[in-house]
C-alpha atoms as a PDB file:
ATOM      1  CA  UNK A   1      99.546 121.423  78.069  1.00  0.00           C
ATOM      2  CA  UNK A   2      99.874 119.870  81.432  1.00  0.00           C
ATOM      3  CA  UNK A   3     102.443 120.964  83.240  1.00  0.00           C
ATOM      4  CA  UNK A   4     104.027 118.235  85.343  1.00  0.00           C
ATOM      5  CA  UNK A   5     106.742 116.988  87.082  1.00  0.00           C
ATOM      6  CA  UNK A   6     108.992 113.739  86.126  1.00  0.00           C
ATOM      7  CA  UNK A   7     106.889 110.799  86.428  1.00  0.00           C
ATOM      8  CA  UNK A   8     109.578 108.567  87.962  1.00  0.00           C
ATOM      9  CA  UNK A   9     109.788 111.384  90.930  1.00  0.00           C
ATOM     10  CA  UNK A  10     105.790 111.020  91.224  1.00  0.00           C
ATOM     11  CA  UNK A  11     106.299 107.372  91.479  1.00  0.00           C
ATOM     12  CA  UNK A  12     108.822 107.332  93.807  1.00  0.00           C
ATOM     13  CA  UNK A  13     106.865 110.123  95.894  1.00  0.00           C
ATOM     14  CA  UNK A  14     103.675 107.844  95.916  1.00  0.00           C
ATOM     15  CA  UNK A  15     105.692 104.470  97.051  1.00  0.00           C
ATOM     16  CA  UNK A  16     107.454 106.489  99.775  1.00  0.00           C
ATOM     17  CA  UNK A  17     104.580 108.161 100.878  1.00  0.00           C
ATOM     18  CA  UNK A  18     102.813 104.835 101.181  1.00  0.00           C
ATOM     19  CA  UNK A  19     105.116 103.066 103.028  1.00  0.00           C
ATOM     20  CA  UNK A  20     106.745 106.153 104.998  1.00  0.00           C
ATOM     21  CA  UNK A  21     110.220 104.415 104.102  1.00  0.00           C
ATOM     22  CA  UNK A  22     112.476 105.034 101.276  1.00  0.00           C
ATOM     23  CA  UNK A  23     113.605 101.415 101.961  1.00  0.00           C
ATOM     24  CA  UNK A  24     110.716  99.699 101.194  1.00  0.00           C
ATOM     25  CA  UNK A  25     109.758 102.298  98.315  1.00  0.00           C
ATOM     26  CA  UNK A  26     113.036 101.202  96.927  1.00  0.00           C
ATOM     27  CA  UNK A  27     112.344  97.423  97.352  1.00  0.00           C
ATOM     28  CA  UNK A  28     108.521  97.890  95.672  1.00  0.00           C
ATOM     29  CA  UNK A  29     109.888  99.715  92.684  1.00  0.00           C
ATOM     30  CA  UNK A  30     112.982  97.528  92.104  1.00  0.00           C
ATOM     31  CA  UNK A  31     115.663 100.397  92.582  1.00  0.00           C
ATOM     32  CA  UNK A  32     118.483 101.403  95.446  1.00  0.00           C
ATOM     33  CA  UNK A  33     116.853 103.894  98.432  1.00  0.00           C
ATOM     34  CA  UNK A  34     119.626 106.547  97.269  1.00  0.00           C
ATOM     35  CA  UNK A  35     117.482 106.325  93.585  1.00  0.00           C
ATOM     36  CA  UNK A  36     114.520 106.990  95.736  1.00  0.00           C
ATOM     37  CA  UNK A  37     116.477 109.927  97.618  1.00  0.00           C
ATOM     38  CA  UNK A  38     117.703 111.127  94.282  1.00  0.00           C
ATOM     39  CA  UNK A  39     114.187 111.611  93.154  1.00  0.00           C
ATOM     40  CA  UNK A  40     112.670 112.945  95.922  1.00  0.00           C
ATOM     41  CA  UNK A  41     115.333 116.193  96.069  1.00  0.00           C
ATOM     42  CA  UNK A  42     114.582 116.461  92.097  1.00  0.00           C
ATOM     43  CA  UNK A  43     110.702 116.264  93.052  1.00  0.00           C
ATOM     44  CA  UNK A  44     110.818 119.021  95.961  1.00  0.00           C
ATOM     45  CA  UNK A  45     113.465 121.031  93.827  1.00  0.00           C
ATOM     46  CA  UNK A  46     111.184 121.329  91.113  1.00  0.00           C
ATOM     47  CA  UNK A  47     107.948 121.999  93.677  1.00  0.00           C
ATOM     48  CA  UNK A  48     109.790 123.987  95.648  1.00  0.00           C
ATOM     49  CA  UNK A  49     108.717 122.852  98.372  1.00  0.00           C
ATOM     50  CA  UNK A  50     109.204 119.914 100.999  1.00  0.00           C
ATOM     51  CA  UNK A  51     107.095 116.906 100.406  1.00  0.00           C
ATOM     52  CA  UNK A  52     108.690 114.901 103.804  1.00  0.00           C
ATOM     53  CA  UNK A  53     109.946 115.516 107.251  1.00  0.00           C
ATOM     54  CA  UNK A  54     113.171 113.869 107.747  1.00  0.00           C
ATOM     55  CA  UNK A  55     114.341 113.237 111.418  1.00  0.00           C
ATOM     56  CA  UNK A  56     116.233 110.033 113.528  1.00  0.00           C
ATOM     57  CA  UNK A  57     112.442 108.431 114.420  1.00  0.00           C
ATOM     58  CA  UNK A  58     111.668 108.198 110.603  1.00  0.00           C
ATOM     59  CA  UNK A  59     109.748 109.198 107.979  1.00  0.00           C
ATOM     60  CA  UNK A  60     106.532 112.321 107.845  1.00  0.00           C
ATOM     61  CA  UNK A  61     104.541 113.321 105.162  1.00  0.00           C
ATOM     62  CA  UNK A  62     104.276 117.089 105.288  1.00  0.00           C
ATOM     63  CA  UNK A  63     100.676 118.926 105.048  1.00  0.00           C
ATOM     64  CA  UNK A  64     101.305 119.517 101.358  1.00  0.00           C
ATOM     65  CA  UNK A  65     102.626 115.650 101.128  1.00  0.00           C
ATOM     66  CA  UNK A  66      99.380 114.243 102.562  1.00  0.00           C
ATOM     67  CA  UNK A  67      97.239 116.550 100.478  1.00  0.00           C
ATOM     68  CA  UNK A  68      98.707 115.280  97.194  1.00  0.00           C
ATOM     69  CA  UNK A  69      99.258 111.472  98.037  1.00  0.00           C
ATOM     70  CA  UNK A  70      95.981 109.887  97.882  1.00  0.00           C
ATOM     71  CA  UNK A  71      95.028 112.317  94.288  1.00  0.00           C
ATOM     72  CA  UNK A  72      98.655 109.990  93.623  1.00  0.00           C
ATOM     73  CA  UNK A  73      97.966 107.249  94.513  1.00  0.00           C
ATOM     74  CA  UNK A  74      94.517 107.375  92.478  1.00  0.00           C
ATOM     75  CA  UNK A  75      96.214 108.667  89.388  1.00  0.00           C
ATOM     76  CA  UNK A  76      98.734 105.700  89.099  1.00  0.00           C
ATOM     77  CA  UNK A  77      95.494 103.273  89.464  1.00  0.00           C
ATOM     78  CA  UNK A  78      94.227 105.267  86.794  1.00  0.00           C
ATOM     79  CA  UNK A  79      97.240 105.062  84.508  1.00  0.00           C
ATOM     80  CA  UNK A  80      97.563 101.282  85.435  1.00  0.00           C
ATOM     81  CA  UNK A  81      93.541 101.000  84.430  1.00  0.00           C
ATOM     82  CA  UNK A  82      94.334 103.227  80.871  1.00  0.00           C
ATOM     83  CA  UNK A  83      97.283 100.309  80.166  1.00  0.00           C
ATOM     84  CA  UNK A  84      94.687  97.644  80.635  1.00  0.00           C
ATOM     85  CA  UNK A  85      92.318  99.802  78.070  1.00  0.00           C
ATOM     86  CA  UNK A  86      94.678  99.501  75.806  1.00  0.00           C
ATOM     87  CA  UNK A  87      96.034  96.031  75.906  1.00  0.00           C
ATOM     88  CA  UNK A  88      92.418  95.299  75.829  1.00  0.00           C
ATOM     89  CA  UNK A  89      91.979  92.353  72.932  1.00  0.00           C
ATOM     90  CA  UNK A  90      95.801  91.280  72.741  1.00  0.00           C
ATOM     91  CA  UNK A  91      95.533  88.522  74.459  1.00  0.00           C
ATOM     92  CA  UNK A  92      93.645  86.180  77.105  1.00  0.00           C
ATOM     93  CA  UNK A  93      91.696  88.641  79.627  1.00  0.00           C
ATOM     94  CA  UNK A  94      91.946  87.548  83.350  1.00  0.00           C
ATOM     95  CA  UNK A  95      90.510  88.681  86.431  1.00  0.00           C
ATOM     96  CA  UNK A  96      92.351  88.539  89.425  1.00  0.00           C
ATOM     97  CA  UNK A  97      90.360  88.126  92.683  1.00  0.00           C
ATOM     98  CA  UNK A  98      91.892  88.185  95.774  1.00  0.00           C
ATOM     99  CA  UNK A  99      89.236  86.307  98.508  1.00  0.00           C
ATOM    100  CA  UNK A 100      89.930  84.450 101.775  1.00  0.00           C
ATOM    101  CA  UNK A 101      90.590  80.700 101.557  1.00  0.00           C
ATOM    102  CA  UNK A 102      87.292  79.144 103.255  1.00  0.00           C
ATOM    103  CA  UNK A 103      85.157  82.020 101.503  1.00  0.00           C
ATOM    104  CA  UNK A 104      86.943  81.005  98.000  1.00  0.00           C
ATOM    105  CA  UNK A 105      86.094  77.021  98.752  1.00  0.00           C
ATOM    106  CA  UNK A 106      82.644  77.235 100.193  1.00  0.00           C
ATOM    107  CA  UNK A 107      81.256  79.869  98.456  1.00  0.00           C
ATOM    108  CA  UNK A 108      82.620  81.351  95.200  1.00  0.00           C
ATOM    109  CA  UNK A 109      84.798  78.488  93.639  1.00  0.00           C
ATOM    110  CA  UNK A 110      81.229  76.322  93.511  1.00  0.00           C
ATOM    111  CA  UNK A 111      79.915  78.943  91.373  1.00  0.00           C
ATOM    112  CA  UNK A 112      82.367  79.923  89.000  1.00  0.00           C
ATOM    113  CA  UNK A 113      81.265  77.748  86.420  1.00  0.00           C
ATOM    114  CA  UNK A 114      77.992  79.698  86.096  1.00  0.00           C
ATOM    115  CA  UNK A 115      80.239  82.495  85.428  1.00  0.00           C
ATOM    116  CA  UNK A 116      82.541  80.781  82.829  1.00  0.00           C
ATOM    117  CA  UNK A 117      79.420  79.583  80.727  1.00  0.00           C
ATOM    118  CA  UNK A 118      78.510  83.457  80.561  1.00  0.00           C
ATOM    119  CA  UNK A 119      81.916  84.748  79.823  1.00  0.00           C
ATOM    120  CA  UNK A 120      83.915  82.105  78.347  1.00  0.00           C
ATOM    121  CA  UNK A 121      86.469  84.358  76.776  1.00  0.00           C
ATOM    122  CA  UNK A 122      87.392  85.527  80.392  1.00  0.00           C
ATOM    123  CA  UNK A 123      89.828  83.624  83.057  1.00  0.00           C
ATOM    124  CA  UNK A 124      89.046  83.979  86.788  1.00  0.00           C
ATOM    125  CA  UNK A 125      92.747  83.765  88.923  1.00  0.00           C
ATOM    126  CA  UNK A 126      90.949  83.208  92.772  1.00  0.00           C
ATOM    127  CA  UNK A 127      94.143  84.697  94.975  1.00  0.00           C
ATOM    128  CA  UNK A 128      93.571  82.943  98.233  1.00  0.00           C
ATOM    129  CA  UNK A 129      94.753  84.359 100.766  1.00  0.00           C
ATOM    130  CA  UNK A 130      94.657  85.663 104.563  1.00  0.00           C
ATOM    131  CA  UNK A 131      96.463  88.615 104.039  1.00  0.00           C
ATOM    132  CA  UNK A 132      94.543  92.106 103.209  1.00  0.00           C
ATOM    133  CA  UNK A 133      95.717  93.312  99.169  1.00  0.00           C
ATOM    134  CA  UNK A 134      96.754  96.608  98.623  1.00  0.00           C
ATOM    135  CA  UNK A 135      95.501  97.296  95.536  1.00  0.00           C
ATOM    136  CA  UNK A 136      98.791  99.675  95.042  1.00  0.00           C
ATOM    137  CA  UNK A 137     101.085  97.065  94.911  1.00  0.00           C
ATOM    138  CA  UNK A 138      99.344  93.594  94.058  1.00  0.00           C
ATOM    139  CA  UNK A 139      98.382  92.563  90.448  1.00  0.00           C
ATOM    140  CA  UNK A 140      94.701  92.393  91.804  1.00  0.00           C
ATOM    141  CA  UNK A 141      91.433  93.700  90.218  1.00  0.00           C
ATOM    142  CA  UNK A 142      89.006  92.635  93.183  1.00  0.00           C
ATOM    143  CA  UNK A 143      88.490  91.760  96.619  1.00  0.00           C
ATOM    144  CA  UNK A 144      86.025  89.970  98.946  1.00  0.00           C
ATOM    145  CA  UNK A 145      86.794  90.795 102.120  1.00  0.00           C
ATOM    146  CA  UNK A 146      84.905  89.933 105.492  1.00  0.00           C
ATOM    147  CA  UNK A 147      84.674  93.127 107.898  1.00  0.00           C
ATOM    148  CA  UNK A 148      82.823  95.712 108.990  1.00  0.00           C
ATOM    149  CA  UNK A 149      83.598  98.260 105.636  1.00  0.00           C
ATOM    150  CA  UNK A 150      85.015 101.511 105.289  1.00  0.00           C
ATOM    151  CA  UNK A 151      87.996 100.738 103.319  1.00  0.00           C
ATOM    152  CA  UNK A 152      89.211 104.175 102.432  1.00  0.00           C
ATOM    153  CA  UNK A 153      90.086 104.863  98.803  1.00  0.00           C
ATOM    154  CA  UNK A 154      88.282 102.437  97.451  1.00  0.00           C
ATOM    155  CA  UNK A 155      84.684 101.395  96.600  1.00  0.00           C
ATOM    156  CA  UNK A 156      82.873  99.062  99.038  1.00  0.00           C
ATOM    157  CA  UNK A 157      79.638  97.230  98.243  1.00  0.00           C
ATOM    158  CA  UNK A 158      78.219  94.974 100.833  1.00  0.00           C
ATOM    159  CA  UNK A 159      77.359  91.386  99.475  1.00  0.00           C
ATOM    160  CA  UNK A 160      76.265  89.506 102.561  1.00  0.00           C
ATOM    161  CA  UNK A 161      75.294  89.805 106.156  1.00  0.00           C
ATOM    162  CA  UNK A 162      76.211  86.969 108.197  1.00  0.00           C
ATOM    163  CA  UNK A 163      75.107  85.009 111.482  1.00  0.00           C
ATOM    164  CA  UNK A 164      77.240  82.751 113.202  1.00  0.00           C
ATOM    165  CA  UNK A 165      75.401  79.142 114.232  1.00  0.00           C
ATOM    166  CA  UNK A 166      76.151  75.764 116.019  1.00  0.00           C
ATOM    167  CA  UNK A 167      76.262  73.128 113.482  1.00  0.00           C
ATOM    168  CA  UNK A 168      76.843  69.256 113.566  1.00  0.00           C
ATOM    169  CA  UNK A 169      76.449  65.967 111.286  1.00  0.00           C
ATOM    170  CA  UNK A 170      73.309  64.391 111.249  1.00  0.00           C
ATOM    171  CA  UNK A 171      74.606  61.809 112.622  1.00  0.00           C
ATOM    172  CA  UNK A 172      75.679  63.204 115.757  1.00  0.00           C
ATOM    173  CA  UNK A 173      72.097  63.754 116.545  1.00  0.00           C
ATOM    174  CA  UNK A 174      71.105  60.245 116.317  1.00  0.00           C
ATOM    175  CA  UNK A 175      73.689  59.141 118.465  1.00  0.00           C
ATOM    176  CA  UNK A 176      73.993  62.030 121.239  1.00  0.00           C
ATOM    177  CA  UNK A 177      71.052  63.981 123.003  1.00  0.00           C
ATOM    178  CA  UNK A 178      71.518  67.356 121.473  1.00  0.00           C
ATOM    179  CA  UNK A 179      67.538  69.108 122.306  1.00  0.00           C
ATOM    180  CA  UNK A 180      68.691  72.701 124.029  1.00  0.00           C
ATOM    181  CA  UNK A 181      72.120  74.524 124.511  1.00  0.00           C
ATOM    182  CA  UNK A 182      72.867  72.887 128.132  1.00  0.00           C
ATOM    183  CA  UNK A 183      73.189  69.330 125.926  1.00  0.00           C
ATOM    184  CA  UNK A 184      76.934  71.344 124.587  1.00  0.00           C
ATOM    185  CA  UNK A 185      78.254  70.381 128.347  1.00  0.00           C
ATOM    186  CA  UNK A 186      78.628  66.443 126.842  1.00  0.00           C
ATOM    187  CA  UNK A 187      79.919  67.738 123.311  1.00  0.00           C
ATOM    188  CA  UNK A 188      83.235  68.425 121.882  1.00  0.00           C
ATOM    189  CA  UNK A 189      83.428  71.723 120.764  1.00  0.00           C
ATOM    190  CA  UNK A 190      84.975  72.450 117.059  1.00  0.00           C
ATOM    191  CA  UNK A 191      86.806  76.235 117.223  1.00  0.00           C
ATOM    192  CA  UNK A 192      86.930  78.805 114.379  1.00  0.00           C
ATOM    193  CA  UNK A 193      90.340  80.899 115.295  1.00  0.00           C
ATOM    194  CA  UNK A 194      90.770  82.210 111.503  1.00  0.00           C
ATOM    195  CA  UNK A 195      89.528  85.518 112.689  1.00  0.00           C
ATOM    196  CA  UNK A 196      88.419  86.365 116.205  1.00  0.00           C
ATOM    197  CA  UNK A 197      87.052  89.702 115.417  1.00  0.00           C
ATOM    198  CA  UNK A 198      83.615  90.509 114.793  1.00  0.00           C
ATOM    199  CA  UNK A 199      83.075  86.530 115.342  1.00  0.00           C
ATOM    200  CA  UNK A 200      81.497  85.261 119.093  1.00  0.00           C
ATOM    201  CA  UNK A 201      83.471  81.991 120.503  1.00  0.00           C
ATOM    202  CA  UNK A 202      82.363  78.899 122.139  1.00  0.00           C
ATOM    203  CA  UNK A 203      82.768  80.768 125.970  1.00  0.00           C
ATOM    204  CA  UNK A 204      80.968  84.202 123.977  1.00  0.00           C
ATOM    205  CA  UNK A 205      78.301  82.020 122.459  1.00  0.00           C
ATOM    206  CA  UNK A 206      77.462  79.834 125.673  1.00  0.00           C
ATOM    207  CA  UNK A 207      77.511  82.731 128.160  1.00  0.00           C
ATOM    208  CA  UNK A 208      74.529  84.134 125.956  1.00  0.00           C
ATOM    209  CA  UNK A 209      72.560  81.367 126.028  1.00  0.00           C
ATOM    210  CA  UNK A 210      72.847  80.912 129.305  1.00  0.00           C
ATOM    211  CA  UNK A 211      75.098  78.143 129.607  1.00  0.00           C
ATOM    212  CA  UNK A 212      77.344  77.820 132.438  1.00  0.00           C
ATOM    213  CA  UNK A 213      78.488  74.213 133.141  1.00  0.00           C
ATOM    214  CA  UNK A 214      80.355  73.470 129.372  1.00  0.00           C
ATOM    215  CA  UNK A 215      83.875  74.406 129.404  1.00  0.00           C
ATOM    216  CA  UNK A 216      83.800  76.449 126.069  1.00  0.00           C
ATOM    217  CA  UNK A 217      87.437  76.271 126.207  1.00  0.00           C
ATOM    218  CA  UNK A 218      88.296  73.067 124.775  1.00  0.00           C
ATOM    219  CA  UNK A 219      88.390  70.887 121.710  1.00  0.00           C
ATOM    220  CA  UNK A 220      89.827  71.236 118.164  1.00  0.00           C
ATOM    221  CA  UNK A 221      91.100  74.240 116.842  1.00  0.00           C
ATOM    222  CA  UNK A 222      91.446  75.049 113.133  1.00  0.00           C
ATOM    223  CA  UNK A 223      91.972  78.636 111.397  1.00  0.00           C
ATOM    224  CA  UNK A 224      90.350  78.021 108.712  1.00  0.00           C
ATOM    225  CA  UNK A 225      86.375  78.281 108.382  1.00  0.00           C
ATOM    226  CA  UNK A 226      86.260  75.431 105.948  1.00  0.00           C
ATOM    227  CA  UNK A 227      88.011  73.311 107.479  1.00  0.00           C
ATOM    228  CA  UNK A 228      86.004  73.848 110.782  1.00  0.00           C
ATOM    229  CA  UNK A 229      82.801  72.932 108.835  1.00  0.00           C
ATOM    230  CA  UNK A 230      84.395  70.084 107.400  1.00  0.00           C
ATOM    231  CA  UNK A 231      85.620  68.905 110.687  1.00  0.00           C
ATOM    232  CA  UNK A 232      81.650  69.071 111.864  1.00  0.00           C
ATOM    233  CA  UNK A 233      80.700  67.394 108.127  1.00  0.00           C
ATOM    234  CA  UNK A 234      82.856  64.283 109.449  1.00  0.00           C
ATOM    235  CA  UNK A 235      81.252  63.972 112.709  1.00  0.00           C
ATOM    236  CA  UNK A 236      83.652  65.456 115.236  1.00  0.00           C
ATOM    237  CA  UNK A 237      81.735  67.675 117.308  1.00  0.00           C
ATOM    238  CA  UNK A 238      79.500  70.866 117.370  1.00  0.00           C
ATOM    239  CA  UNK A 239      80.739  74.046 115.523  1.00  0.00           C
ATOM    240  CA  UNK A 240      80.183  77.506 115.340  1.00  0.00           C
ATOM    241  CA  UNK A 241      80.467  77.769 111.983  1.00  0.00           C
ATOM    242  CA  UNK A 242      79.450  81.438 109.555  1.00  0.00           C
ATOM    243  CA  UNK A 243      76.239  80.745 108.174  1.00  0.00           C
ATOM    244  CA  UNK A 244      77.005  81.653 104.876  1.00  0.00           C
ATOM    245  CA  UNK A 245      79.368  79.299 104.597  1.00  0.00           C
ATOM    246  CA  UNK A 246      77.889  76.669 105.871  1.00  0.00           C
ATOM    247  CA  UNK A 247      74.470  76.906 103.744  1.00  0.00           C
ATOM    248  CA  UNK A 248      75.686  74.619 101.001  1.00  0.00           C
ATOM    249  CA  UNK A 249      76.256  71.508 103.543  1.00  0.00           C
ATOM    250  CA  UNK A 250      72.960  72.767 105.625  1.00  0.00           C
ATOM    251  CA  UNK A 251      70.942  72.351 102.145  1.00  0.00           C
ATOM    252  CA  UNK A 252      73.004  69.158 101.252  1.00  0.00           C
ATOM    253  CA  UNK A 253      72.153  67.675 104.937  1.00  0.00           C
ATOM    254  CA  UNK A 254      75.578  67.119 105.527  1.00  0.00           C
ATOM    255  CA  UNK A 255      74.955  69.703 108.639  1.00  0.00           C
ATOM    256  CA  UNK A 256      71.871  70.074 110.708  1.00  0.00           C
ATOM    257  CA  UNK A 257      71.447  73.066 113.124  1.00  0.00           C
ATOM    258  CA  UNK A 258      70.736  70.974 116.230  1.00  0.00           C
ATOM    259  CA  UNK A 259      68.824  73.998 118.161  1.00  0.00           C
ATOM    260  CA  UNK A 260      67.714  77.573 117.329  1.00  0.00           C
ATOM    261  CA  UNK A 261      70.410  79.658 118.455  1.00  0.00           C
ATOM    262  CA  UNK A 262      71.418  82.211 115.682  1.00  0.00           C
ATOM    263  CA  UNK A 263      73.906  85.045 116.760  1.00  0.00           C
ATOM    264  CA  UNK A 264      73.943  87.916 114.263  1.00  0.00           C
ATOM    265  CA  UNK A 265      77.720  89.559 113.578  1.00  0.00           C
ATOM    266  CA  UNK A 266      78.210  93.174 112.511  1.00  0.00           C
ATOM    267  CA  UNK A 267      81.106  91.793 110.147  1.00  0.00           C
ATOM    268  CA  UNK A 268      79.584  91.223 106.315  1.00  0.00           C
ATOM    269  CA  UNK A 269      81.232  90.082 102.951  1.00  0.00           C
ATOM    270  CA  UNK A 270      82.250  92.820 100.776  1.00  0.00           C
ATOM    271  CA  UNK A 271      83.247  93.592  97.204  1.00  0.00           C
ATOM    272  CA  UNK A 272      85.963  95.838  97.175  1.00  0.00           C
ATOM    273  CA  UNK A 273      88.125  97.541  94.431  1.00  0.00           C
ATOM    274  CA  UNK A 274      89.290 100.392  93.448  1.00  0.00           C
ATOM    275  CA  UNK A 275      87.192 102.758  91.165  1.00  0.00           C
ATOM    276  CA  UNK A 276      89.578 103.257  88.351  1.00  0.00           C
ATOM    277  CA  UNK A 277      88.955  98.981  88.234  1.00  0.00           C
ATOM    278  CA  UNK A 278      85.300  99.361  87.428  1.00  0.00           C
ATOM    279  CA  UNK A 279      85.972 100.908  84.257  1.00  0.00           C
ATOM    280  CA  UNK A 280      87.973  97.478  82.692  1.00  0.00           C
ATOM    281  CA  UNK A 281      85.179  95.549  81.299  1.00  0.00           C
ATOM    282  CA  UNK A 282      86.067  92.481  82.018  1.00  0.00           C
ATOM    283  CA  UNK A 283      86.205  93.748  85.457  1.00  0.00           C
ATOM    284  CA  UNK A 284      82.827  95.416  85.705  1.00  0.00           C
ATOM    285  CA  UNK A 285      81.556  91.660  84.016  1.00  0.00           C
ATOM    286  CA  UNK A 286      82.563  89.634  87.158  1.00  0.00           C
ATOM    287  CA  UNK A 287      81.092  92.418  89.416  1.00  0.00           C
ATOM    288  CA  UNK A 288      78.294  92.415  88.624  1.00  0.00           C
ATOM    289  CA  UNK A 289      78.252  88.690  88.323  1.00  0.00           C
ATOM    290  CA  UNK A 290      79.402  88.208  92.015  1.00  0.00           C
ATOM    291  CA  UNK A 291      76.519  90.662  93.016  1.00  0.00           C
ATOM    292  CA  UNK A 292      73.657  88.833  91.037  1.00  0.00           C
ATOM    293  CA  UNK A 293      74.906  85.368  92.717  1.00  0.00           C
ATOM    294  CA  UNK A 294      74.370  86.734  96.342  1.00  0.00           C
ATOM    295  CA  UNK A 295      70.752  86.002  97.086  1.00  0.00           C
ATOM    296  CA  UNK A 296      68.774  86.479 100.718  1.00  0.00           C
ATOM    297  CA  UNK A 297      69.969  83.248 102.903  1.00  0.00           C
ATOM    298  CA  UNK A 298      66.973  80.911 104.006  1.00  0.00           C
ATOM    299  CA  UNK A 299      66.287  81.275 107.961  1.00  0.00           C
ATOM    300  CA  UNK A 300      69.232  79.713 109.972  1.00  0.00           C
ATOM    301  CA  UNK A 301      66.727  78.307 112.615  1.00  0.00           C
END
């Protein structure tokens, strides 16, 4: 037989060594922070041994703490994945994907329904959001998140590269001379603030192709990809707009790439979750799913 300790005290270890606050382990699991004391001194009691150093700047993991927190942290996943097992067939299955707002509109809402005709039995919930999950306390099975990987703890699979290029309406062309970058200096410029890492900007982008009379400053600013393509879709200006976002409207002509000028990012889409996750079924099923819809993106120029 296993010998262990109370489970509540390993719960209350693995919220508090999360968050480094008894506070806020208190808040997650719904109980006062002199519960989450309470637990911790039965916890090291029956150890015998400290788990945290406690001192007037806050809260520290000891070396035997931050050895056992991440086997934890992976055990409650598992536990939480076993519970799924078993509810498995008493009821509607979902899948809960958490994905960025202009990456959930331009990209996977359009192909759901190819995934609903294969799995009818299974509802997608698309969590759109900003904010980065954590897996440990959100109800979410899956991620797509744009970066440059490494998320530790959990599996990472790499979906898409991307490449960031200027886009406009058709339109635009027939009414403004747009033949080489210099042509920008007469253009409003459409801005992409929803995340200005690991994506160039207008003064970025301009400087490397060797413009130097457009102000790369000004013009509309939205923080949302989709909405910056849209903005260029309805004739506003010039965009720099992700690539794989844009394709849809590129292949629709609603956008035209006025001039060659394709900047590669080290940022890519990726599928993340934790491992215990893959083992649900109806997990695995969108998974693989999301990886058989990602094929190689025509040429930008």
């Amino acid at each position: 037989m296993r010998r262990l300790p109370p489970l509540n005290a390993l719960r209350a270890f693995e919220a508090a060594g999360r968050h480094l606050s008894f506070s806020r382990a208190a808040d997650e699991l719904n109980v006062t922070p002199g519960a989450i004391s309470q637990q911790m001194r039965i916890l090291e009691s029956w150890l015998e041994a400290p788990l945290f150093k406690r001192d007037p700047k806050g809260l520290e993991l000891t070396e035997a703490g931050l050895a056992a927190l991440p086997h934890m942290r992976e055990g409650f996943d598992r536990l939480a994945t076993g519970v799924r097992l078993m509810q498995a067939g008493s009821g509607p299955s979902r899948v809960t994907v958490s994905v960025a707002p202009s990456f959930a509109s331009k990209w996977l809402v359009p192909r759901l329904d190819a995934f609903q005709e294969k799995h009818p039995h299974l509802d997608v919930y698309v969590h759109a959001d900003m904010e980065v999950v954590d897996f440990a306390t959100a109800d979410v099975d899956v991620a797509i998140r744009f970066g440059r990987g490494g998320y530790d703890g959990l599996v990472a699979e790499r979906l898409m590269t991307e490449s960031i290029v200027p886009v406009c309406a058709p339109s635009l062309l027939k009414d403004h001379q747009l033949d080489e970058p210099a042509d920008l200096a007469k253009q409003t410029l459409i801005h992409d603030d929803s995340d200005r890492e690991g994506v160039p900007t207008w003064q970025m982008w301009l400087r490397a192709a060797g413009v130097e009379d457009a102000d790369g400053s000004r013009g509309p600013r939205f923080n949302q990809s989709s909405l910056v393509i849209e903005a260029a879709v309805a004739g506003k200006g010039v965009a720099l707009a992700r690539y794989a976002l844009a394709v849809a409207d590129l292949e629709a002509a609603r956008l035209v790439i006025p001039f060659g000028h394709e900047t590669p990012t080290d940022f890519a889409y990726w599928l993340v979750y934790p491992e215990a996750k893959a083992a649900l079924p109806d997990v695995k099923a969108f998974i693989d799913w999301v990886k058989s819809e990602v094929r190689p993106l025509p040429a930008a120029t």
